[in-house]
Structure formats: structure tokens, C-alpha cells
Protein backbone atom coordinates (compact mmCIF):
# COMPACT_ATOMS: atom_id res chain seq x y z
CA UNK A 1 -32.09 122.46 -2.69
CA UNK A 2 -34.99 121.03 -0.75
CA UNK A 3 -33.85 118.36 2.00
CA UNK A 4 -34.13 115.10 0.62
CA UNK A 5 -34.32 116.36 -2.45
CA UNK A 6 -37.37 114.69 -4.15
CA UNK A 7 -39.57 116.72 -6.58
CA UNK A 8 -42.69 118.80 -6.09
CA UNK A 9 -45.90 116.40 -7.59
CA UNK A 10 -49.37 116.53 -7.38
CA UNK A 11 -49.35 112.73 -7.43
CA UNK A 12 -47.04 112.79 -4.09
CA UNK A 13 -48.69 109.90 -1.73
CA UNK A 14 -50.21 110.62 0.98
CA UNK A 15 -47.37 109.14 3.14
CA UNK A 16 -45.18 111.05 1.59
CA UNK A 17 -46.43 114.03 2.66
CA UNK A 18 -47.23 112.97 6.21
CA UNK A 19 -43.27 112.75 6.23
CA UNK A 20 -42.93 115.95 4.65
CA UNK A 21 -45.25 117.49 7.22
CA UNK A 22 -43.41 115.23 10.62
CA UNK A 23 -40.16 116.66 8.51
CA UNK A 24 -41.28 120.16 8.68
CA UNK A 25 -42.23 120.06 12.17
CA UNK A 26 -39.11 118.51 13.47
CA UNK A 27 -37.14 121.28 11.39
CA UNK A 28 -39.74 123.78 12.74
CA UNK A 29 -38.95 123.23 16.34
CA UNK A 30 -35.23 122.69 16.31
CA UNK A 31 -35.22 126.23 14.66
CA UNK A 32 -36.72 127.82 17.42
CA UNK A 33 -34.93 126.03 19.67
CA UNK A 34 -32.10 127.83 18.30
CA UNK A 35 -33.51 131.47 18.31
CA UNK A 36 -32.92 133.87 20.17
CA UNK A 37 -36.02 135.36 21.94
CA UNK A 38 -36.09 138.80 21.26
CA UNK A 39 -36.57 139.49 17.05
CA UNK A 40 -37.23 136.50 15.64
CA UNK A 41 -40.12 135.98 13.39
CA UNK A 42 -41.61 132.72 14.23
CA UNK A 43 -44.29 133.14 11.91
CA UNK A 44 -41.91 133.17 8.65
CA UNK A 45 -39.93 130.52 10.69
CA UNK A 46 -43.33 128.18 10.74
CA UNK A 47 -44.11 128.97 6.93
CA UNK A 48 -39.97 128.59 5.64
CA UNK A 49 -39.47 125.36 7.33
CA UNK A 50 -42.98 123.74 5.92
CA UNK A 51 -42.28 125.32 2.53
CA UNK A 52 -39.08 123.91 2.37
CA UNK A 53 -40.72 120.35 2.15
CA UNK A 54 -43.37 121.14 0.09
CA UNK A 55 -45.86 120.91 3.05
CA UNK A 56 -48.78 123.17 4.34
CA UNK A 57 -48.31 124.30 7.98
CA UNK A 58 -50.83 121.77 10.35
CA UNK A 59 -52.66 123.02 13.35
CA UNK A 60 -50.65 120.77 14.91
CA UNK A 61 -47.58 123.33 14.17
CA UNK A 62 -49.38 126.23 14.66
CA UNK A 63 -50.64 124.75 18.14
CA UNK A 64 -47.35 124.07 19.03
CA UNK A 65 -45.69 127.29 18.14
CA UNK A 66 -48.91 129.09 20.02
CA UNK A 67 -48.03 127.32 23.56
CA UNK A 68 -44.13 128.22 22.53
CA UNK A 69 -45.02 131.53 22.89
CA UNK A 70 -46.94 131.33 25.82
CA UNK A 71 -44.42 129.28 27.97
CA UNK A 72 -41.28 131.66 27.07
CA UNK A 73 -44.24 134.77 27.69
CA UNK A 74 -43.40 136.40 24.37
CA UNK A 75 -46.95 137.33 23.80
CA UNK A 76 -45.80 140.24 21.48
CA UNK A 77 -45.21 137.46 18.55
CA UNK A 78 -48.60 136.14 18.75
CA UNK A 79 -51.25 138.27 17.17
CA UNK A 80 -49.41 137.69 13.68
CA UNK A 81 -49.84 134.04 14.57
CA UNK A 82 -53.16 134.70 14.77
CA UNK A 83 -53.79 136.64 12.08
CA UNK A 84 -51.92 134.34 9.67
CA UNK A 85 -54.08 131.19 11.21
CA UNK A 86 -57.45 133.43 10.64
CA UNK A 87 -57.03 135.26 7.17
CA UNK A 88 -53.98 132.95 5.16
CA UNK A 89 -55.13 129.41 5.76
CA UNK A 90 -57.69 127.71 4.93
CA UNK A 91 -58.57 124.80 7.05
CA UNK A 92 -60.78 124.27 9.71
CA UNK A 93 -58.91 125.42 12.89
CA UNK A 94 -59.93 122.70 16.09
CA UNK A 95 -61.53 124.37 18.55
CA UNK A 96 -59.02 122.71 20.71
CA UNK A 97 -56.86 125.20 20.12
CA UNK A 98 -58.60 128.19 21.10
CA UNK A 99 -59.72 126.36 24.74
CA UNK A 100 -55.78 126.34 24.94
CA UNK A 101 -55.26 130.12 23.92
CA UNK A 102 -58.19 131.09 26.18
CA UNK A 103 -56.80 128.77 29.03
CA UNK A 104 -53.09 130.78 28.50
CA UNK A 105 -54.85 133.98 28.67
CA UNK A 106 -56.35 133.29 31.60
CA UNK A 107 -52.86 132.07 33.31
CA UNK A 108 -51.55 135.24 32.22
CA UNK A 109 -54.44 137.39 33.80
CA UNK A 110 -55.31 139.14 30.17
CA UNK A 111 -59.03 137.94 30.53
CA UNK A 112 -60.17 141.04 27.82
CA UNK A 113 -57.37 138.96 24.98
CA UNK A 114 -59.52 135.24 26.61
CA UNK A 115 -62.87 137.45 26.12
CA UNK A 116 -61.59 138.28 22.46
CA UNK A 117 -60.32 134.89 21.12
CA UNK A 118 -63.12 133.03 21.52
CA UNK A 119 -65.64 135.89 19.76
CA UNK A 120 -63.21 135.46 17.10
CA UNK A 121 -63.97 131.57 16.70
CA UNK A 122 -65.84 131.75 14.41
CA UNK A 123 -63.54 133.54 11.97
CA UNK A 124 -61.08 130.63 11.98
CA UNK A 125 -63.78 128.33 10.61
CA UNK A 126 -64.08 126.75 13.68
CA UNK A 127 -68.21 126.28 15.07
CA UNK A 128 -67.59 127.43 18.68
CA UNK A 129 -69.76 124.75 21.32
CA UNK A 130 -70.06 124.69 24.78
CA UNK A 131 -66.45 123.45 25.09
CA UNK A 132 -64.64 126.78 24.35
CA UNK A 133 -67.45 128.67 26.63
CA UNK A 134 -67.29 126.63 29.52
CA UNK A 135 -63.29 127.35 29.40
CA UNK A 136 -63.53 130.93 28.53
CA UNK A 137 -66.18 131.16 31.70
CA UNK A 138 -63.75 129.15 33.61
CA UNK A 139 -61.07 131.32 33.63
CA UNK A 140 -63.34 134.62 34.29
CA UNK A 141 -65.01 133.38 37.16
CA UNK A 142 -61.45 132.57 39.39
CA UNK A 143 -61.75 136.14 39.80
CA UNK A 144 -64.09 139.34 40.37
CA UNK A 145 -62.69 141.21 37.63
CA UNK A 146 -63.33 138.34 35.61
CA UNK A 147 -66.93 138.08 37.30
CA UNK A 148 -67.27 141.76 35.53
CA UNK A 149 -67.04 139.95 32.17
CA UNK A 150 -69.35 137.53 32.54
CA UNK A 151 -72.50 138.45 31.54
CA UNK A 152 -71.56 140.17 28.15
CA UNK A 153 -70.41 136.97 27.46
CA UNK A 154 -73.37 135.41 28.09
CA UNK A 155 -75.20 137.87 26.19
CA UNK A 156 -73.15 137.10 23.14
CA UNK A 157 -73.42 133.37 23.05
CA UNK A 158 -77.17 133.04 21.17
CA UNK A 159 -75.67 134.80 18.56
CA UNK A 160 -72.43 131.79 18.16
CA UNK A 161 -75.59 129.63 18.20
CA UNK A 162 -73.91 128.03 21.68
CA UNK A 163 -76.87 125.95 23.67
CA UNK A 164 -75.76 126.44 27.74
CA UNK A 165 -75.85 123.03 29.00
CA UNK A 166 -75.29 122.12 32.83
CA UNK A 167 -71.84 122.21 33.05
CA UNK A 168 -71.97 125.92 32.79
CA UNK A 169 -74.65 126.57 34.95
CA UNK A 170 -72.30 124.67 37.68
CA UNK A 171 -68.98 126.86 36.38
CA UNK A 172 -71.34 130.31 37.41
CA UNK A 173 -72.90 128.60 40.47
CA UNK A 174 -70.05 127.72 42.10
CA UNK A 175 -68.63 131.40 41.20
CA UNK A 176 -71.08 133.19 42.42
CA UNK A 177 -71.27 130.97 45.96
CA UNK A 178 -67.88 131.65 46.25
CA UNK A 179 -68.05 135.32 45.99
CA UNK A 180 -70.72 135.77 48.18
CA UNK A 181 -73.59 136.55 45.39
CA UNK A 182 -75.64 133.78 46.98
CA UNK A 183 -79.27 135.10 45.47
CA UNK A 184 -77.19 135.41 42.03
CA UNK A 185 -76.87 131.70 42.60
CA UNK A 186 -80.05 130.97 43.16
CA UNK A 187 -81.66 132.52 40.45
CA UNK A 188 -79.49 131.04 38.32
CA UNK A 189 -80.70 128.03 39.93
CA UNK A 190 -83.84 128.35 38.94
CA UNK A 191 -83.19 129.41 35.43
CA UNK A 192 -82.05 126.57 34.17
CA UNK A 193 -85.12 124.64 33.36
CA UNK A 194 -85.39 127.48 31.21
CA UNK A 195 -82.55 125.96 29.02
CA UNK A 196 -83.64 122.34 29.57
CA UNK A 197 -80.83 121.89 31.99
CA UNK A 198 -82.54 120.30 35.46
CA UNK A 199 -80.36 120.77 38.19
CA UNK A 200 -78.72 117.63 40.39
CA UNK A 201 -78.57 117.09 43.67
CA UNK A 202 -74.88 118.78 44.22
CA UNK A 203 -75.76 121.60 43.27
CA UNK A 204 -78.51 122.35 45.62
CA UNK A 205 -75.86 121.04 48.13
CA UNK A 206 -73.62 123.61 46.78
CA UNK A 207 -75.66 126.63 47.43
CA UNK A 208 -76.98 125.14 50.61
CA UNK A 209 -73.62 125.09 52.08
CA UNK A 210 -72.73 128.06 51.25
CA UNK A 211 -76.07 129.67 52.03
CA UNK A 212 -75.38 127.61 55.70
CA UNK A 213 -71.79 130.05 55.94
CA UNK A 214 -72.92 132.98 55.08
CA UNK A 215 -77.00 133.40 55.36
CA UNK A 216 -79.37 133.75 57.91
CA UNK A 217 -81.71 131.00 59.24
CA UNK A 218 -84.50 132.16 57.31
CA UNK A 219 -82.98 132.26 53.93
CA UNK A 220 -81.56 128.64 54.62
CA UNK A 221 -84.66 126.93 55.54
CA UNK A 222 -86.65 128.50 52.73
CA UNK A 223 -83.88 126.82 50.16
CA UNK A 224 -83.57 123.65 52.37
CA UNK A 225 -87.19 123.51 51.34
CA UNK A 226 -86.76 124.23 47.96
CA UNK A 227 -84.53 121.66 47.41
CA UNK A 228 -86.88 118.92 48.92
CA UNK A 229 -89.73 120.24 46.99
CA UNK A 230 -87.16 119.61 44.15
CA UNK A 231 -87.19 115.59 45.22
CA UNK A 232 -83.50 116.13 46.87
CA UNK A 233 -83.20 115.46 50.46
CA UNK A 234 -80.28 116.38 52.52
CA UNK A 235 -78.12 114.35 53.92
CA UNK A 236 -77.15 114.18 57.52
CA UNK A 237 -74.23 116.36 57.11
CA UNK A 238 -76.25 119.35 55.19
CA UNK A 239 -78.61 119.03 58.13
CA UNK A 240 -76.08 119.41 60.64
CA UNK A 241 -75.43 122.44 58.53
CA UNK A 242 -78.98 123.90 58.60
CA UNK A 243 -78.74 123.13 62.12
CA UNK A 244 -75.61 125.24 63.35
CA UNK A 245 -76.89 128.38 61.51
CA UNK A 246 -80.31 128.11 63.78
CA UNK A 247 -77.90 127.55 66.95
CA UNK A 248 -76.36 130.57 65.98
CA UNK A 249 -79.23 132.61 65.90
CA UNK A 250 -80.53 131.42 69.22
CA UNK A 251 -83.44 129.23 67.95
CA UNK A 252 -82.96 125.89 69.33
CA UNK A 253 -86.25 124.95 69.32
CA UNK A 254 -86.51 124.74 65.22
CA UNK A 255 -82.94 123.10 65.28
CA UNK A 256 -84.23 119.95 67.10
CA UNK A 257 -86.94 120.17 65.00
CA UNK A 258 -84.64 119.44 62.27
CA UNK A 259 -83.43 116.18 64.25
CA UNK A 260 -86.98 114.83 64.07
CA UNK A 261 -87.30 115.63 60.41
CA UNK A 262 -84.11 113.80 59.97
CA UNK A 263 -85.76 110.72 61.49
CA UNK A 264 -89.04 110.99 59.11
CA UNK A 265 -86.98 110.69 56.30
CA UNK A 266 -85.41 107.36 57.50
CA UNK A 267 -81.89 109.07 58.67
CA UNK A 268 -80.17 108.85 62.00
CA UNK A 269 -79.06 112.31 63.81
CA UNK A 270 -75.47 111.93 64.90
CA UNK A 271 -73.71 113.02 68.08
CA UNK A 272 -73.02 115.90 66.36
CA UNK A 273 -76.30 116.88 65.72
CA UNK A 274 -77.13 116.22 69.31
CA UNK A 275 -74.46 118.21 70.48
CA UNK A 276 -75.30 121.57 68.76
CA UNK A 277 -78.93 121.16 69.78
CA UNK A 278 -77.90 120.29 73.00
CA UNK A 279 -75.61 123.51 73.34
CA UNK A 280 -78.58 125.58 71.99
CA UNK A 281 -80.50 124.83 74.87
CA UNK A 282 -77.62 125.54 77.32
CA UNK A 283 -77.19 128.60 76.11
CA UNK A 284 -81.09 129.15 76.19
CA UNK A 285 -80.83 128.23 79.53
CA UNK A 286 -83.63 125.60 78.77
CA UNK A 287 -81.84 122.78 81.38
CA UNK A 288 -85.33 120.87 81.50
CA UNK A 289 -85.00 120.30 77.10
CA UNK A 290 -81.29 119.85 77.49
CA UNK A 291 -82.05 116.98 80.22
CA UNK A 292 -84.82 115.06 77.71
CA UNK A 293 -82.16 115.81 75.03
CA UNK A 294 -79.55 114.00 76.74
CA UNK A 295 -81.69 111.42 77.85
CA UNK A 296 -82.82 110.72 74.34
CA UNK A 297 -79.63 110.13 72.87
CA UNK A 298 -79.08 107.54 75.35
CA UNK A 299 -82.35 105.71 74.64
CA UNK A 300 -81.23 105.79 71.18
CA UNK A 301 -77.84 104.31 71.36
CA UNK A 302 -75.76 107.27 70.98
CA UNK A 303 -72.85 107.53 73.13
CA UNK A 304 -71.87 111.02 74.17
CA UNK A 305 -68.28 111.96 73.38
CA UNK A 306 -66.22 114.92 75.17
CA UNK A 307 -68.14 117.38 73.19
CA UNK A 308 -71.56 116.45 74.63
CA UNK A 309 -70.37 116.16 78.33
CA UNK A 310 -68.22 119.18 78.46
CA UNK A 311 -71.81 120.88 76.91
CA UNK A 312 -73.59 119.36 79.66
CA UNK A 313 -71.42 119.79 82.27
CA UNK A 314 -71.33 123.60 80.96
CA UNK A 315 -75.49 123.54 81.57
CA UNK A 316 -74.80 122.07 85.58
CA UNK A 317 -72.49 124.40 86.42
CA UNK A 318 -74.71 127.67 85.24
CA UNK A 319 -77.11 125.89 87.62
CA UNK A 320 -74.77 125.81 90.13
CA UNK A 321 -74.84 122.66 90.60
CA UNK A 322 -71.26 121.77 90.84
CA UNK A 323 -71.19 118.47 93.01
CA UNK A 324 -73.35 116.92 90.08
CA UNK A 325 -71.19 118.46 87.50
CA UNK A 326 -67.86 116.80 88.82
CA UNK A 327 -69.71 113.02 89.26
CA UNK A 328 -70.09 113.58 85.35
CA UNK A 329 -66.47 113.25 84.67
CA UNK A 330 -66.75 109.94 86.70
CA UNK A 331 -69.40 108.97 84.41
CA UNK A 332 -67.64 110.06 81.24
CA UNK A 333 -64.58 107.93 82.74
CA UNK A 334 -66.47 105.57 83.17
CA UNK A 335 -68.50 104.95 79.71
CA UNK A 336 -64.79 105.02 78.23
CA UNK A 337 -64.43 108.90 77.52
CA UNK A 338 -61.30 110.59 78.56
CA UNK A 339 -62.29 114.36 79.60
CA UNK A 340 -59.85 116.72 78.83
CA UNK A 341 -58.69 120.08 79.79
CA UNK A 342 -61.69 122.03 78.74
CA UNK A 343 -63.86 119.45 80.72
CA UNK A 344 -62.03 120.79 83.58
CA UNK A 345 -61.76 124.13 82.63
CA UNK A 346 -65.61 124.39 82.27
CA UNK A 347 -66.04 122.80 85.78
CA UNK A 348 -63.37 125.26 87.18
CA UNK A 349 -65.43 128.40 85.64
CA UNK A 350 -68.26 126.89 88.49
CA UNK A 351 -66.30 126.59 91.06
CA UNK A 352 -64.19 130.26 90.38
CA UNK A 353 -67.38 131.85 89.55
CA UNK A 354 -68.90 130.46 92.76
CA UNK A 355 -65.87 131.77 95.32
CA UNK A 356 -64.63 128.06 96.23
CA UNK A 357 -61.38 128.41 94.63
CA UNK A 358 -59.70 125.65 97.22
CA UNK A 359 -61.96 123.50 95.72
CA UNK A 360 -60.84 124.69 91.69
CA UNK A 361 -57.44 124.43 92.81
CA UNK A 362 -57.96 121.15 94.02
CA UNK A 363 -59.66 120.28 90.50
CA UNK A 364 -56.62 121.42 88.55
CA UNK A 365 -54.24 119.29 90.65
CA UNK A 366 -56.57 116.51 89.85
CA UNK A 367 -56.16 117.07 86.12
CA UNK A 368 -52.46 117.10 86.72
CA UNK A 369 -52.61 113.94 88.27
CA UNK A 370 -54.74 112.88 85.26
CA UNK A 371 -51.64 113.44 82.26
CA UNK A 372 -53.14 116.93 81.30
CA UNK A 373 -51.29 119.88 80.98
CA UNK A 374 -52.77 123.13 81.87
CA UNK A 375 -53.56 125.83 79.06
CA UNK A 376 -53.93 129.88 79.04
CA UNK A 377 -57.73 129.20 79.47
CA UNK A 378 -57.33 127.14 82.97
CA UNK A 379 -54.58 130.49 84.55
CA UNK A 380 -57.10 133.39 83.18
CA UNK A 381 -59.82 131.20 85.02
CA UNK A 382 -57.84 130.87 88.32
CA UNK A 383 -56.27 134.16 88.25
CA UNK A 384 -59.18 136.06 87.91
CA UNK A 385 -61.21 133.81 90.73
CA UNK A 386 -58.39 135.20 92.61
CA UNK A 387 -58.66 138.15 91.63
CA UNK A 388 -62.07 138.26 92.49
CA UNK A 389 -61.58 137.03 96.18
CA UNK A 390 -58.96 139.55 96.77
CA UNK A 391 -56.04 137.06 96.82
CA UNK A 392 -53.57 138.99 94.53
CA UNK A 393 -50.57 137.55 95.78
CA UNK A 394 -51.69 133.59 94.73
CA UNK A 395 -52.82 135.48 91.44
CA UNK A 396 -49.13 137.28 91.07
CA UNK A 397 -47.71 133.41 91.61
CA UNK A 398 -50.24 132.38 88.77
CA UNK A 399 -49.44 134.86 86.42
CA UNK A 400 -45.75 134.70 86.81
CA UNK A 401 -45.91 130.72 86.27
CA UNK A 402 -48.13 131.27 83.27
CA UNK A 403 -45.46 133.46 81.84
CA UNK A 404 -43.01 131.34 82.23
CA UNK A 405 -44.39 128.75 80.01
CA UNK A 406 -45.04 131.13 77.66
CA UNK A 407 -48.44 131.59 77.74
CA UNK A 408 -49.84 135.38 77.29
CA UNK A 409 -52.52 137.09 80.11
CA UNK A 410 -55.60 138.89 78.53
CA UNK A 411 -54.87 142.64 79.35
CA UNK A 412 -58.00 143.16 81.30
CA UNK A 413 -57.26 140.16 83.51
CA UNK A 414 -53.18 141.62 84.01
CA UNK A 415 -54.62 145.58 84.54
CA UNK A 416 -56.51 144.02 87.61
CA UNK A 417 -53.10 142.82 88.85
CA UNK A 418 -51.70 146.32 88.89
């Protein structure tokens, strides 16, 4: 006897069987509810319960029994699912559900079943778009084995008849940056005019960022031109960017050229900017450019923060010029910036490195006196000016108070002690 009990008829309303179908459903899931996992045939399960009320199973049921599965990981039970959906029904299968099943897949790490479902799309009577690729290319691309996949995929998709539209350009883009396969990137880059797809200003920002982490100067300024050529300029923070990787590479000369290119284009350097050109002379030993840098950023309004003074204080002292480099914490004091340890670290380097280590001791005391607390940094510095002057025993006291607060001595530095 049928539940509820009313006759099979083609003239059955329509809301009739909408309740037939919510019926069957409700039956459907309170059935496997009560299951057990292991031997049950969910598929005959799905087909009893909807026969039982005269009612077709919905993709909403088979959607539902699909993610079932999934959740309770009894993917054994699901290529008769499948199979039934494909070859014994005939309606149109949303390709919702197959951006689920290739989503699942991917959770579960079987990216060859992800790679399979959505060829099969097409055999459900489902028109496969961009959608279901996009998630399919998704999933492969969180991972190199995945990466492996991707361009069989791509090989495949004329042949769905699936146009690639920008969003999947961005999906491989970002992939590829993040795996390191920057000139991969690129190229797809440029490629996608090819496919009426014009590329937007993040993703140039994209690969210039990532070009920034892990290129060379050359490669970066030959894209950072690229992408103005393409009518997008870079904002202050991408220059910064360009400008670090040509600090790194000792060419500090082209990175403040950067500063005034900045300023052609209407945009105003930062401290930050200043700083890292600012440390690329230093380190260039170029104190007559640091000195016009410095000054410039003052004519300009900037106002140097520890960063900048600890730089400059860093160029005074390889001058040896350390009575000038301890009036600059004055001035930083004074124009409302607190120096902290490494201000004093940098001017006690000078003074070690110099042999006047009454005068760093004195210095230390002073930042004491000034609420800051000494780190490993400030005892390797002292101990080894020690060190240097012969004084082991003031170095022993050092390096035994260091200990004590816990702090660990470079073993080059505690071999000299021996």
C-alpha cells in the first residue's frame, strides 16, 4: 500500500506531485539516516522511496544523496550513483552538481576522479561552461600534482565548446605565481588577448609582486614597464616593491630613480621609500647622495621615523664620525622620535669598532636610563669590543650576565672567550 494511499493518474496535479516528490525526499533521508554505513544500497534506497509515491527521483535527491556520501567518505557507493544519474534518467542534470562533485574530489585529494567528472558532463545532458572549469581548475592548481593536470585539461576544453574567460586566466595566474613558474605567468599574461580576455590592473600587480619576491631587478623592471605600457601604473606600494629588489642587488642609483618617477606620475614617495634608498647608499658607501637624500625628505615634509635615523646614524658611524652620530639621537628626541635599542646598538658598533669602549659602555647605561632593555645584539657588540681590546675578564662578566637572562652567545664570539 502506497503511503497516503491515493491512486496512480496521469491527470495527478502538479501540486500533487510536488508533495509526492517533498514526500519522497523526506522518506529518502530518514532512511539513510537509519542505515548502517557499510552495505547499504543507497541507490535502490533513492529509487524505492520515490517509487513508493509515484514520483521520479529530482536532482535535488540525487544531489543530496551525492554530498551524503561524500561527508560520511563512503566513496565506494558513488559510481552507481553516477551511473544511474548518466545512463537511467533522463533529465537535464544542473551543472551545479558536478561543480559540487568536482569540489568533493578535490577535498578528498582524488584530482584524476575531479579530472574525470567533469569530461563526463556532457553525458549527463548537462552543456559544461566556464563554471564547472573554473572549479575543476580550482581545485588542481592548490597543488603541484594538480599543476601536472592542468594543461590536458586545457587542451580538452575547445572540444566541450568552453570559451576561457578572465576568471580563469586569474585561477592559473595566481597558481603559477605561487609556485614559482613566474615566466609561465607571464605568458599567460600575454595570451589572453588571444581569447578576448584583457587583463586588469590586479593582475599585473599580481605577477609584479611576486616577480618583486622572487626575480631579479632586471626581470622586474622590464614587467614594471610592461604594465605601464599596458596604461596601469603602480601604486606607491608596488614601487616600494620594485625598489627593495634594486636595494638588494646593490643598485641604488636606479632605485631613487624610481622615487622621481613616482613624482612624474603625480604620487608622493613615502618614508619608506626614502628609507630603502637611503640604506642603498649607506651600504654603497655613497655618504654625499645619502646626505642630499636626507636633506630632501626634509624639504619635502617628510619626517624621518626610527628607521631613517638608525640608517643614517649607521652611514656616520662607518665614517667614523661618532660625536655627530650621538647629537642625532638628540635630534630624533627632539623632532618627537623615541630611538630605540638598535639606535643604540648601531652607535655602539662605532664606538666598539673604534676601541672607545668606556665611551659604549657609557652609551648603554644611557639607554638604561632611557626605559630600554638591552638585547643579545647590544652583549655580542660589547663582548666582542672587549674581546678585541684584550679585556676578557669585563667580557667573562658580560657573557655570564647575558646568560643569565637567557640570552644565547654566537659560538664564534664564546670560542674567543676560551
Amino acid at each position: 500500500m502506497r503511503p497516503w494511499g491515493w491512486a496512480a493518474s496521469p491527470h495527478k496535479g502538479k501540486w500533487q506531485r510536488s508533495f509526492g516528490v517533498l514526500q519522497a525526499i523526506q522518506t529518502f533521508k530518514k532512511k539513510v539516516a537509519e542505515e548502517p554505513n557499510d552495505g547499504a544500497n543507497y541507490l535502490s534506497i533513492l529509487i524505492d522511496c520515490f517509487r513508493s509515491y509515484n514520483a521520479e527521483p529530482t536532482p535535488s535527491a540525487y544531489s543530496f544523496i551525492i554530498r551524503y556520501l561524500f561527508r560520511r567518505h563512503m566513496l565506494s557507493h558513488l559510481p552507481p550513483v553516477l551511473d544511474h544519474l548518466e545512463k537511467a534518467e533522463r533529465f537535464d542534470v544542473p551543472e551545479r552538481i558536478f561543480v559540487s562533485v568536482i569540489r568533493s574530489f578535490g577535498r578528498e585529494n582524488r584530482l584524476h576522479d575531479a579530472v574525470d567528472i567533469f569530461r563526463r558532463i556532457p553525458n549527463f545532458r548537462c552543456t559544461p561552461s566556464v563554471i564547472s572549469l573554473n572549479a575543476l581548475l580550482s581545485v588542481l592548481c592548490k597543488s603541484k600534482e594538480g599543476l601536472v593536470l592542468v594543461g590536458d585539461v586545457l587542451l580538452k576544453t575547445p572540444e566541450m565548446n568552453i570559451r576561457l574567460e578572465a576568471s580563469t586566466f586569474r585561477i592559473l595566474i595566481k597558481a603559477l605565481c605561487r609556485n614559482g613558474k613566474l615566466n609561465s605567468a607571464i605568458e599567460i599574461l600575454r595570451m589572453m588577448s588571444l581569447h578576448d580576455c584583457t587583463p586588469d590592473a590586479k593582475l599585473y600587480s599580481l605577477v609584479l609582486c611576486s616577480l618583486c619576491i622572487q626575480a631579479g631587478s632586471d626581470q622586474v623592471v622590464e614587467f614594471l614597464e610592461e604594465m605601464r605600457n599596458a596604461g596601469f601604473l603602480p601604486n606607491a606600494l608596488e614601487y616600494n616593491s620594485v625598489i627593495d629588489v634594486l636595494i638588494r642587488e646593490g643598485k641604488a642609483n636606479d632605485a631613487y630613480s624610481f622615487i622621481t618617477l613616482m613624482r612624474l606620475e603625480g604620487k608622493i614617495p613615502d618614508i619608506t621609500s626614502y628609507n630603502s634608498v637611503l640604506d642603498g647608499f649607506i651600504l654603497a658607501n655613497d655618504f654625499q647622495k645619502a646626505d642630499e637624500l636626507f636633506d630632501e625628505m626634509l624639504l619635502i615634509g617628510l619626517f624621518p621615523n626610527s628607521a631613517t635615523y638608525n640608517t643614517y646614524i649607521n652611514g656616520l658611524c662607518k665614517q667614523d664620525n661618532l660625536e655627530l652620530s650621538r647629537q642625532m639621537i638628540t635630534c630624533m628626541e627632539r623632532a618627537g622620535c623615541k630611538p630605540d635599542i638598535e639606535t643604540f646598538n648601531t652607535l655602539l658598533a662605532g664606538y666598539a669598532k673604534a676601541g672607545g669602549m668606556a665611551k659604549a659602555k657609557e652609551l648603554m647605561n644611557e639607554a638604561i636610563d632611557k626605559g630600554l632593555q638591552w638585547n643579545s645584539h647590544t652583549y655580542e657588540i660589547l663582548i666582542n669590543g672587549f674581546i678585541s681590546k684584550g679585556e676578557k675578564e669585563e667580557a667573562q662578566q658580560l657573557l655570564m650576565e647575558m646568560i643569565s637572562k637567557g640570552f644565547t652567545l654566537v659560538s664564534s664570539t664564546s670560542n674567543a672567550l676560551t
